[in-house]
Protein backbone atom coordinates (compact mmCIF):
# COMPACT_ATOMS: atom_id res chain seq x y z
CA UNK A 1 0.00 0.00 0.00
CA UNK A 2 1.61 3.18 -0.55
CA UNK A 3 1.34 5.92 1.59
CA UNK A 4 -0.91 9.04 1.57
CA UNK A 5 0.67 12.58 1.15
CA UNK A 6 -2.97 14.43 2.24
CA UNK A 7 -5.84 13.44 2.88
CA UNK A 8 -8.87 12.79 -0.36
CA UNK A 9 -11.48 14.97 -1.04
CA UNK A 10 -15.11 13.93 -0.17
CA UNK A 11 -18.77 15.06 -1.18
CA UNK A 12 -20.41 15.60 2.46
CA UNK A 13 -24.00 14.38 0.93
CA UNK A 14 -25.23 11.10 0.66
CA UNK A 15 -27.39 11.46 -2.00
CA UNK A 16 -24.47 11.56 -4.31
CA UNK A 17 -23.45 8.72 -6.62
CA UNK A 18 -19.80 9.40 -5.53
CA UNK A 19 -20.25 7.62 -2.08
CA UNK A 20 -22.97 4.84 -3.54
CA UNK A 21 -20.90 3.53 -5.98
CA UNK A 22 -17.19 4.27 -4.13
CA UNK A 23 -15.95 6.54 -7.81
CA UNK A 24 -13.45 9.33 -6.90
CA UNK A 25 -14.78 12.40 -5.73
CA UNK A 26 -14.65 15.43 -8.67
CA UNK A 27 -14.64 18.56 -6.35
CA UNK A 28 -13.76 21.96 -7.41
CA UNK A 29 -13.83 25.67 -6.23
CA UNK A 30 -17.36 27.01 -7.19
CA UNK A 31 -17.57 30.96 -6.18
CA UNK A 32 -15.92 33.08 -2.90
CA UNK A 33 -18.31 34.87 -0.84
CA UNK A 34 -18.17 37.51 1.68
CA UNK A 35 -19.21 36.94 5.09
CA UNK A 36 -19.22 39.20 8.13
CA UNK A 37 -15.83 37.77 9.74
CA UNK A 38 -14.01 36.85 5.83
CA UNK A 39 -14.20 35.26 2.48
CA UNK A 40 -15.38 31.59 2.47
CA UNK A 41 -14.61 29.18 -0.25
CA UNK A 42 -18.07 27.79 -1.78
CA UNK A 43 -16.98 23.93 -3.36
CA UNK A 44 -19.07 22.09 -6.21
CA UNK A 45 -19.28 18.57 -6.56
CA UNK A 46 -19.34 17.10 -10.62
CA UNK A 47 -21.13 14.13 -9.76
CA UNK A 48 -24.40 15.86 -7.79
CA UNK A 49 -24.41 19.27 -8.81
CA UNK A 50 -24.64 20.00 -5.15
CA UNK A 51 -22.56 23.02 -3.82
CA UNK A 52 -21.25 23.25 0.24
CA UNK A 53 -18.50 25.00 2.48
CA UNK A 54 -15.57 23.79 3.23
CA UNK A 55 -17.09 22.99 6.73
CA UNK A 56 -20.09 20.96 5.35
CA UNK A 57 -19.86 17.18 6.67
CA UNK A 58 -17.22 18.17 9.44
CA UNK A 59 -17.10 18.62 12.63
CA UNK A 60 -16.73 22.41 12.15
CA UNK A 61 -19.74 23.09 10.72
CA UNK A 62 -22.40 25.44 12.44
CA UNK A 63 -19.88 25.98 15.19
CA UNK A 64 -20.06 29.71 16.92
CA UNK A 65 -16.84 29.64 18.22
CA UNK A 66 -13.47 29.48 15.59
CA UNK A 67 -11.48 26.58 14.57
CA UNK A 68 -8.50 27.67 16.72
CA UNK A 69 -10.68 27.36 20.03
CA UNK A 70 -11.76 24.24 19.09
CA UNK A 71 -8.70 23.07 18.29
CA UNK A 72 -7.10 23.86 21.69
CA UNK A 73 -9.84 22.47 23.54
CA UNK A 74 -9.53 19.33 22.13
CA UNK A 75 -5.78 18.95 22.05
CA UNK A 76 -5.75 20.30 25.78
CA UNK A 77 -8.28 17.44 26.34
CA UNK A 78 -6.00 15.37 24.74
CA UNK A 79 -3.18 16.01 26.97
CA UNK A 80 -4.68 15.58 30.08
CA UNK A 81 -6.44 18.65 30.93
CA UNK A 82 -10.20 18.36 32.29
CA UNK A 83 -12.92 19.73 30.99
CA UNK A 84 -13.44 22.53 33.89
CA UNK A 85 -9.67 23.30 33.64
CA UNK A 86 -10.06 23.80 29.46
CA UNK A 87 -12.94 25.86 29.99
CA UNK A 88 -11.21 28.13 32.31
CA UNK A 89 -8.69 28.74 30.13
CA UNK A 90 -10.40 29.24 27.35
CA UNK A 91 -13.30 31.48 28.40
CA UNK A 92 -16.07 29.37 27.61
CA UNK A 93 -18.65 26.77 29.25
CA UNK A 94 -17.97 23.78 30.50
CA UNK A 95 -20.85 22.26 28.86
CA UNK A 96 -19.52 23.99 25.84
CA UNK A 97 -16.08 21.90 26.05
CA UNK A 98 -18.26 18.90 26.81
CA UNK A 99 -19.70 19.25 23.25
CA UNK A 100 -16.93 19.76 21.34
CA UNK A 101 -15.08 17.05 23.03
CA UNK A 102 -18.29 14.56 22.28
CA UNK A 103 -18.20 15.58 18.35
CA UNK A 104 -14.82 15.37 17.83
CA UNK A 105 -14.61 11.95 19.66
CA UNK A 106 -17.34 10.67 17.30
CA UNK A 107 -15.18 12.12 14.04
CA UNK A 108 -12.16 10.82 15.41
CA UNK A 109 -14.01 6.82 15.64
CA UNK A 110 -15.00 7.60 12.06
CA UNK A 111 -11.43 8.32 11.20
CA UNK A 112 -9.57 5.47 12.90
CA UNK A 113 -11.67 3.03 11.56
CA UNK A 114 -11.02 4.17 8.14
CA UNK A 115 -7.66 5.06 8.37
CA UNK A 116 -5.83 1.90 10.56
CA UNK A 117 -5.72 -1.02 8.69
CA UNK A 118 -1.75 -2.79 8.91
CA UNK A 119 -1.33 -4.16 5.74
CA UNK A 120 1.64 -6.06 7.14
CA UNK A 121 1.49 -7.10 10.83
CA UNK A 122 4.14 -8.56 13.11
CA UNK A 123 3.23 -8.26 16.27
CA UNK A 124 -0.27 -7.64 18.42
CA UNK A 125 -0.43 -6.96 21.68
CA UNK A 126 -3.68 -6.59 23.64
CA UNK A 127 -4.63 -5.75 27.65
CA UNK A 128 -7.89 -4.12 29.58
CA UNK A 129 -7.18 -1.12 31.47
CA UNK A 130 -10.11 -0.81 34.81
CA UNK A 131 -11.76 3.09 34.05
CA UNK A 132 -12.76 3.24 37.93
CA UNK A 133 -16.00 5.13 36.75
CA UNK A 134 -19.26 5.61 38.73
CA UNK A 135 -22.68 4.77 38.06
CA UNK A 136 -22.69 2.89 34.61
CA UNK A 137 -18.99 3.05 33.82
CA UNK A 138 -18.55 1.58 37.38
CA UNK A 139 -17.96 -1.67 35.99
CA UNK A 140 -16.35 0.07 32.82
CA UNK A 141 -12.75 -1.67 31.13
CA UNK A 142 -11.32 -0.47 28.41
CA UNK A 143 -9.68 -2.82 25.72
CA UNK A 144 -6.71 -1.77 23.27
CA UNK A 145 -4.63 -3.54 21.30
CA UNK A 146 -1.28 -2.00 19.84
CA UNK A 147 0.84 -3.09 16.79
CA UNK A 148 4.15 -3.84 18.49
CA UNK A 149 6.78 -2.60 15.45
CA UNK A 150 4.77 0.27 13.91
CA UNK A 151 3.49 1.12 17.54
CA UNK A 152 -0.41 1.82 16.07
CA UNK A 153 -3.12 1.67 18.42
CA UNK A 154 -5.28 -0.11 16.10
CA UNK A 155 -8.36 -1.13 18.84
CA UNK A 156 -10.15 0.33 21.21
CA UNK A 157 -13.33 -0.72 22.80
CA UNK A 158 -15.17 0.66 26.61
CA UNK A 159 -17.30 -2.03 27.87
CA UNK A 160 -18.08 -4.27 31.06
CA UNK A 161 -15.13 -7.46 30.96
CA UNK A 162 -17.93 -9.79 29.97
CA UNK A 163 -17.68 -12.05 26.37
CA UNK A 164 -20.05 -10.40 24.46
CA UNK A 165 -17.51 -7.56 25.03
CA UNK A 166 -14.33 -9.18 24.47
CA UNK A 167 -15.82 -10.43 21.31
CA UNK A 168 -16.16 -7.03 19.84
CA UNK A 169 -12.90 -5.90 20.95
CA UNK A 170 -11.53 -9.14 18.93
CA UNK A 171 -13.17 -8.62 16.04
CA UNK A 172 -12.62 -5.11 15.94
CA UNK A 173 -8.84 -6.29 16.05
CA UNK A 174 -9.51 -8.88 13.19
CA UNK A 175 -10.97 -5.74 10.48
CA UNK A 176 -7.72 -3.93 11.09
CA UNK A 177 -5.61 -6.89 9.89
CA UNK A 178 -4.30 -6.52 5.92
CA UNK A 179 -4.07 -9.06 2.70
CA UNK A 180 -0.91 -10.56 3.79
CA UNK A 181 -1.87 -13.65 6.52
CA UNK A 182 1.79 -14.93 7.59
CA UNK A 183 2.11 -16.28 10.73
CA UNK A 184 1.59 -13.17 13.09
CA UNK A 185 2.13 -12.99 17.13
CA UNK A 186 -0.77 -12.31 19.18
CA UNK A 187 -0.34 -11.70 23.44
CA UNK A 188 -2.10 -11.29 25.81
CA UNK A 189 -3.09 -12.05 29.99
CA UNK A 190 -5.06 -14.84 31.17
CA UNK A 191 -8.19 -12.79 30.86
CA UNK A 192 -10.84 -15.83 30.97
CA UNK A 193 -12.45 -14.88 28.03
CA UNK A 194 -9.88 -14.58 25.56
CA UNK A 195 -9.03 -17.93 24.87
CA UNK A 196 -12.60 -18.63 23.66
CA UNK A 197 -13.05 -15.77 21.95
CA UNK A 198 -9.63 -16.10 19.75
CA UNK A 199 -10.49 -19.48 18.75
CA UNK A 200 -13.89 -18.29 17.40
CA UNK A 201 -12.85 -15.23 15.31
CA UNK A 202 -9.42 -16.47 13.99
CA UNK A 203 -10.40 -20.29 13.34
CA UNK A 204 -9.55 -20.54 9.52
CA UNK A 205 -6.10 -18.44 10.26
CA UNK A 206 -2.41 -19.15 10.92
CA UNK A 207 -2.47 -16.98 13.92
CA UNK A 208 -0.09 -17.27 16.70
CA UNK A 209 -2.09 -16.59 20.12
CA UNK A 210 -0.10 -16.68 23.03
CA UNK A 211 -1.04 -15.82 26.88
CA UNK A 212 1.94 -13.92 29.37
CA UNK A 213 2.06 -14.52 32.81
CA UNK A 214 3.82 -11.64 35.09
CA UNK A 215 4.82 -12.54 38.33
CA UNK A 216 6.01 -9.37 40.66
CA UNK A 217 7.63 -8.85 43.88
CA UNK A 218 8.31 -5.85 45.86
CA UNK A 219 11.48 -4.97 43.16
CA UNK A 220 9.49 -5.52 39.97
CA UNK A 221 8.84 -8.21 37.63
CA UNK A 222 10.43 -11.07 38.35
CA UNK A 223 9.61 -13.58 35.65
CA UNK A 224 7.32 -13.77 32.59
CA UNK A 225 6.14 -17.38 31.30
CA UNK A 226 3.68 -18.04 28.42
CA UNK A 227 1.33 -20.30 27.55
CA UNK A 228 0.50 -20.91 23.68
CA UNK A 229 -3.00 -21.35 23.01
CA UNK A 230 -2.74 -21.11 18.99
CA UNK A 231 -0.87 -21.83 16.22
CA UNK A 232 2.24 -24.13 15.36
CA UNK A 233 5.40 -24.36 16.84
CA UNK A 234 6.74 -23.62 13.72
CA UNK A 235 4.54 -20.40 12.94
CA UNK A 236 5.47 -19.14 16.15
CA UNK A 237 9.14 -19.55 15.41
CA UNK A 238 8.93 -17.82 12.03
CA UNK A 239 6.74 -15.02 13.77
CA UNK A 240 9.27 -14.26 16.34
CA UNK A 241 11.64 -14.13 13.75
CA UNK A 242 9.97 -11.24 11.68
CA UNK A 243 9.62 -9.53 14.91
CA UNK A 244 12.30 -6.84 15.65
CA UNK A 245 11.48 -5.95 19.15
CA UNK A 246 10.10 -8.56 21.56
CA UNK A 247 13.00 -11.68 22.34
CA UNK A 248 10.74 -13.30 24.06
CA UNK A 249 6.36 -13.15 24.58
CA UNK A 250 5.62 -10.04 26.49
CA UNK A 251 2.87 -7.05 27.34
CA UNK A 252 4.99 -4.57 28.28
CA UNK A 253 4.22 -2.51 25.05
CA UNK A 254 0.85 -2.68 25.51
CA UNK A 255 1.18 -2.04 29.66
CA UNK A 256 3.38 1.25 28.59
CA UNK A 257 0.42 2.39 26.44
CA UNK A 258 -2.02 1.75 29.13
CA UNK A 259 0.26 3.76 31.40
CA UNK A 260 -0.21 6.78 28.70
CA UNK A 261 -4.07 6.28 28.91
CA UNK A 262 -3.84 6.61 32.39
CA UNK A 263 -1.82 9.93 32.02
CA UNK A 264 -3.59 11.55 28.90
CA UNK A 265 -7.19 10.77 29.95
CA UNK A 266 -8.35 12.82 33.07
CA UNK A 267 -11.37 10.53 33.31
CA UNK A 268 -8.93 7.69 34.06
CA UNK A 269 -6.52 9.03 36.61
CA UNK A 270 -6.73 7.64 40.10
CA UNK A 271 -8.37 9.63 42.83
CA UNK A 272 -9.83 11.84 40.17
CA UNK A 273 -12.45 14.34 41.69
CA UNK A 274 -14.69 13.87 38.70
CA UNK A 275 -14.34 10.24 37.61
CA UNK A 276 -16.51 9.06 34.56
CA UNK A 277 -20.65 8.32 34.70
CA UNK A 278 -20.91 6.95 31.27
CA UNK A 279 -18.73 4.67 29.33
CA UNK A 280 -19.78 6.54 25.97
CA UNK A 281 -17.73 9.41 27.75
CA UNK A 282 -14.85 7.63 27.99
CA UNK A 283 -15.02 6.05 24.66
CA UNK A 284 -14.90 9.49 23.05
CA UNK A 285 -12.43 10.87 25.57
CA UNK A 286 -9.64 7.42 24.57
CA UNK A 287 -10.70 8.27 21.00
CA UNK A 288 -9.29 11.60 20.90
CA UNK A 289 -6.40 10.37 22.32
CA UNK A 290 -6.07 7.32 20.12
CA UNK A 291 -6.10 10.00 17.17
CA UNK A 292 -3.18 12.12 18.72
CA UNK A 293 -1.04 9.34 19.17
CA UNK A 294 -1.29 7.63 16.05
CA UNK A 295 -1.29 10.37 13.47
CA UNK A 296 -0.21 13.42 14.90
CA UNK A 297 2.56 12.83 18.14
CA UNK A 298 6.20 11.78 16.90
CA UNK A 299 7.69 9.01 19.08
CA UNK A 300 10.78 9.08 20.04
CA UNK A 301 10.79 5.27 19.53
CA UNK A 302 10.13 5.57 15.95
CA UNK A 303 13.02 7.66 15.65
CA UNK A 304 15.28 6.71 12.38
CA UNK A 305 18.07 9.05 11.85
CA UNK A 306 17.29 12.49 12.07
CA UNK A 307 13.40 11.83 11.55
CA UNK A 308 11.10 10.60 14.21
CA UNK A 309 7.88 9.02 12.94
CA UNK A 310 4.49 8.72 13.99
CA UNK A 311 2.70 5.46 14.17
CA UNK A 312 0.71 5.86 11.03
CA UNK A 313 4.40 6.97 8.78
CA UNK A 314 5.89 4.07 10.50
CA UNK A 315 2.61 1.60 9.11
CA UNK A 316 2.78 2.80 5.47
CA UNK A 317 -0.57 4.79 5.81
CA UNK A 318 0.51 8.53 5.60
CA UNK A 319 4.06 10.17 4.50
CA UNK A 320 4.13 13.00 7.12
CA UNK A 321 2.65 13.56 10.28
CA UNK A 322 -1.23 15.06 10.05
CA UNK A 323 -2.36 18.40 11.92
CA UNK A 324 -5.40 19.07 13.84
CA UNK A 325 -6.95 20.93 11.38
CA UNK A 326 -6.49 18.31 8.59
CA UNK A 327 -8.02 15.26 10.49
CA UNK A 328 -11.34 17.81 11.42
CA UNK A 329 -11.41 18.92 8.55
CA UNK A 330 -11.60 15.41 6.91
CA UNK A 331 -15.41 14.47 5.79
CA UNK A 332 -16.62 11.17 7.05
CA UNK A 333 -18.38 8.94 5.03
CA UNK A 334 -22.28 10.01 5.25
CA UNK A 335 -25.07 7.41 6.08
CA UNK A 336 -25.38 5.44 3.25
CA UNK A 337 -28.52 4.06 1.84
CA UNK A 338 -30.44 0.94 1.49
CA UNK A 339 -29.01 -2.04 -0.67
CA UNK A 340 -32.30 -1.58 -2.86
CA UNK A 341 -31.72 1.69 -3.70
CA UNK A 342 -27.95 1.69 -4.73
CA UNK A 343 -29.12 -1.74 -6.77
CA UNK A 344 -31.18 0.45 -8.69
CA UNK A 345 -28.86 3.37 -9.14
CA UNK A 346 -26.53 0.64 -10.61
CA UNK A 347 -29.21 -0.74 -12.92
CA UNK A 348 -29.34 2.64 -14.36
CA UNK A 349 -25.76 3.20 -15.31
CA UNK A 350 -25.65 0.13 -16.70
């Protein structure tokens, strides 16, 4: 796959043929118009005849305050400021920041999940991190699962630690898996419900799965054993052979990103004043996150020469690190319709 310089264009409205039938968007610059704070760019879409702003379909549009506030308000949120603290700071509401901060989580779901697909993985690594909420996120665990050699965070998933829940956290992990099925490594804890669960969604593969046991004392860890529950001995040998960073089965990669939840999330810290009621809340809040570190933060562990990398550059998905302004201002794929209709629309081309 080769890499993205910027992201594609997009017609915002689902009506158009563009999005039915998946043909390349033909957008170009329709008129300029005046408004009371500056010019605005008015775009025209070849396949609808439909005209929109460049804010139609994002999650700028209809927003009273400017990009920039937004912008700092979510990257504040981001980096581990609360809500009350962002809206101090910036002069606005709290329930204000509490908005923005639920619409750009949704866009930045929306983004991940079309944007993270490894085309060639190594390495997986997956954990569940305890959110310590009250009322309905009381019981609340968040799953994530990290690509050990391009270090993408290609899961996430808030839900009770039940199996109905582990299996959507697994088979979210399956859709971001590419074309290219070698034997690949899969760890993880004992969690009860993993075992099953793996079996079920990666049946017909030549996965790897294999289960880490810690043991600590009062100076650290002290030993790690595994278990395999999957694969061959010989698939696992060839799989830790690809793999440039683990000797031997561990989690620490995925411990050291749960660490960075803990410290980029204020809904997760311990002894927080205002701990999480909903898990929906701390779905969006881990999503904004999520879309920092893979596409925007350089790591210093991705560093090659001179150049340090994001996640996504390291993955082969985009050639340069992406701004705030580019992923909001990226148009989701609208609501599309029925299988009937798009039949027809295809009966009439034809």
């Amino acid at each position: 796959m080769k890499p993205h310089a910027k992201l594609p264009p997009r017609c915002p409205f689902s009506e158009c043929r563009s999005n039915d039938l998946g043909l390349p968007a033909r957008i170009i610059l329709h008129c300029v118009l005046k408004t009371r704070h500056a010019w605005r760019h008015r775009r025209l879409c070849k396949h609808c005849g439909r005209t929109f702003t460049v804010n139609t379909g994002t999650v700028y549009h209809r927003m009273r305050r400017s990009k920039n506030d937004f912008d700092r308000a979510v990257q504040m949120h981001a980096e581990g400021m609360t809500k009350a603290a962002t809206a101090r700071v910036l002069g606005v509401s709290p329930s204000t920041v509490s908005r923005w901060v639920e619409r750009a989580g949704r866009h930045a779901e929306q983004f991940q999940t079309e944007h993270s697909k490894v085309e060639a993985p190594v390495e997986f690594q997956i954990d569940e991190l305890h959110c310590k909420g009250v009322g309905s996120a009381r019981n609340a665990w968040a799953y994530s699962g990290i690509e050990v050699w391009s270090r993408m965070w290609v899961s996430l998933y808030v839900g009770n630690r039940t199996l109905r829940s582990t299996m959507h956290f697994v088979r979210q992990l399956a859709s971001v898996f590419g074309h290219d099925w070698v034997p690949v490594v899969v760890t993880s804890d004992r969690f009860k419900y993993y075992e099953p669960v793996m079996r079920r969604v990666f049946r017909d593969t030549n996965l790897v799965y294999l289960q880490v046991e810690n043991r600590y004392s009062a100076r650290g860890l002290v030993r790690t054993s595994y278990k395999q529950i999957m694969g061959t001995a010989v698939g696992q040998k060839y799989a830790r052979e690809r793999s440039e960073d683990s000797k031997r089965p561990n989690t620490s990669y995925i411990e050291r990103l749960n660490l960075r939840k803990r410290s980029c999330c204020s809904l997760l810290r311990r002894r927080n004043p205002a701990p999480a009621r909903k898990p929906e809340k701390i779905q969006e809040a881990l999503a904004i996150v999520r879309v920092f570190y893979n596409f925007v933060q350089r790591h210093s562990s991705l560093k090659f020469g001179g150049v340090k990398r994001t996640p996504a550059m390291q993955a082969g998905i985009f050639e340069r690190p992406l701004t705030i302004r580019e992923i909001f201002n990226w148009v989701p794929p609208p609501q599309q319709k029925r299988w009937r209709e798009t039949r027809r629309q295809l009966a009439q081309l034809a």
